[in-house]
Protein backbone atom coordinates (compact mmCIF):
# COMPACT_ATOMS: atom_id res chain seq x y z
CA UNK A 1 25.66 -23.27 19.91
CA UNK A 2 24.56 -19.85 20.82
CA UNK A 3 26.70 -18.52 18.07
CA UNK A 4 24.48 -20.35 15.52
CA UNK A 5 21.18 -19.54 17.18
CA UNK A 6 22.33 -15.77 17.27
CA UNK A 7 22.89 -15.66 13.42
CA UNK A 8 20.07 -18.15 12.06
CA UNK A 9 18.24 -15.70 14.19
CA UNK A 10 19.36 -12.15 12.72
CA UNK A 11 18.45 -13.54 8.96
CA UNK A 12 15.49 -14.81 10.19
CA UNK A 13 14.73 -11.57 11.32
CA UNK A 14 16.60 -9.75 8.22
CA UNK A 15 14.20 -11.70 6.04
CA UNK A 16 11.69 -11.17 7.69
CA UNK A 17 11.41 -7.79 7.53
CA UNK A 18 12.57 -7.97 4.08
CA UNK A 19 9.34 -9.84 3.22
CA UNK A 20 6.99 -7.89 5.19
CA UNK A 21 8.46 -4.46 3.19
CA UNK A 22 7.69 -6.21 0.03
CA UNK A 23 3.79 -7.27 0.65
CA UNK A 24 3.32 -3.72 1.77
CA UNK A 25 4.92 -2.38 -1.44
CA UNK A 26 2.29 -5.24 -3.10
CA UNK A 27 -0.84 -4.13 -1.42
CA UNK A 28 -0.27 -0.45 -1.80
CA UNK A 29 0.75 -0.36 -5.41
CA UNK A 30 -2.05 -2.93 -6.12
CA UNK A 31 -4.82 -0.63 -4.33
CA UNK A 32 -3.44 2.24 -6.07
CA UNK A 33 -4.35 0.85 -9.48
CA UNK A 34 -7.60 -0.17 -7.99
CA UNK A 35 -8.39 3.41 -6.87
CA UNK A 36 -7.00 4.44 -10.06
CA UNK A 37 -9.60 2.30 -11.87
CA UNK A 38 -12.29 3.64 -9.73
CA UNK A 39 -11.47 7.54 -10.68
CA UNK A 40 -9.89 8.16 -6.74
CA UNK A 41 -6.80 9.66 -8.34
CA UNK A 42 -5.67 11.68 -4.84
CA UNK A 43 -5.75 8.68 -2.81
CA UNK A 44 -4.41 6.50 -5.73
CA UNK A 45 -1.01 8.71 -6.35
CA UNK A 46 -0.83 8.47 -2.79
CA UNK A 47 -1.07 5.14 -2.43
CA UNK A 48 1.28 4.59 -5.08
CA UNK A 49 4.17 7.10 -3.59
CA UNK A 50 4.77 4.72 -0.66
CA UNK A 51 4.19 1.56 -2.86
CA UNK A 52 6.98 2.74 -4.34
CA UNK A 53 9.24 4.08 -1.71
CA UNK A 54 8.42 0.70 0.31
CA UNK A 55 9.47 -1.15 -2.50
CA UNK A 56 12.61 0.74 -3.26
CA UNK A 57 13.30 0.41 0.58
CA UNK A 58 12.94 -3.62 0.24
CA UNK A 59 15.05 -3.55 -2.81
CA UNK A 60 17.62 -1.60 -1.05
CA UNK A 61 17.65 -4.50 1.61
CA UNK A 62 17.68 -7.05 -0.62
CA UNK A 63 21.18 -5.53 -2.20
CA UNK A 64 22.62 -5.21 1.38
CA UNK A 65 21.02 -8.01 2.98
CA UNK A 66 24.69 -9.56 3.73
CA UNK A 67 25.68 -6.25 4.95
CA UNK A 68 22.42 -6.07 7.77
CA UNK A 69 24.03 -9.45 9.68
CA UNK A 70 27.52 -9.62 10.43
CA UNK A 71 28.28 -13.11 10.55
């Protein structure tokens, strides 16, 4: 029993995190075109560098996700 608590747990968690990387990525890189539209090019590039790097970070978890819980 706790064996199966312990793992439903860790992907719960696992995807969890996965998710929460991937709506940051989202609501950077979509204010980033917003201040892009708007003429804020400093704080749009900006924006848009950690858009990015969050959403290469999620996609990197995504590929290992089986790796992150040993089952």
């Amino acid at each position: 029993m706790h064996d199966i608590l312990l793992n439903r747990t860790l992907r719960l968690t696992v995807v969890g995190t996965i998710s929460i990387v991937t709506l940051i990525s989202l609501i950077l890189c979509y204010q980033a075109l917003f201040d892009g539209i708007t003429g804020s090019w400093s704080d749009a590039i900006g924006k848009a560098i950690w858009g990015t790097l969050a959403g290469a970070g999620a996609l990197l978890m995504i590929r290992y996700r089986t790796d992150l819980i040993d089952t």
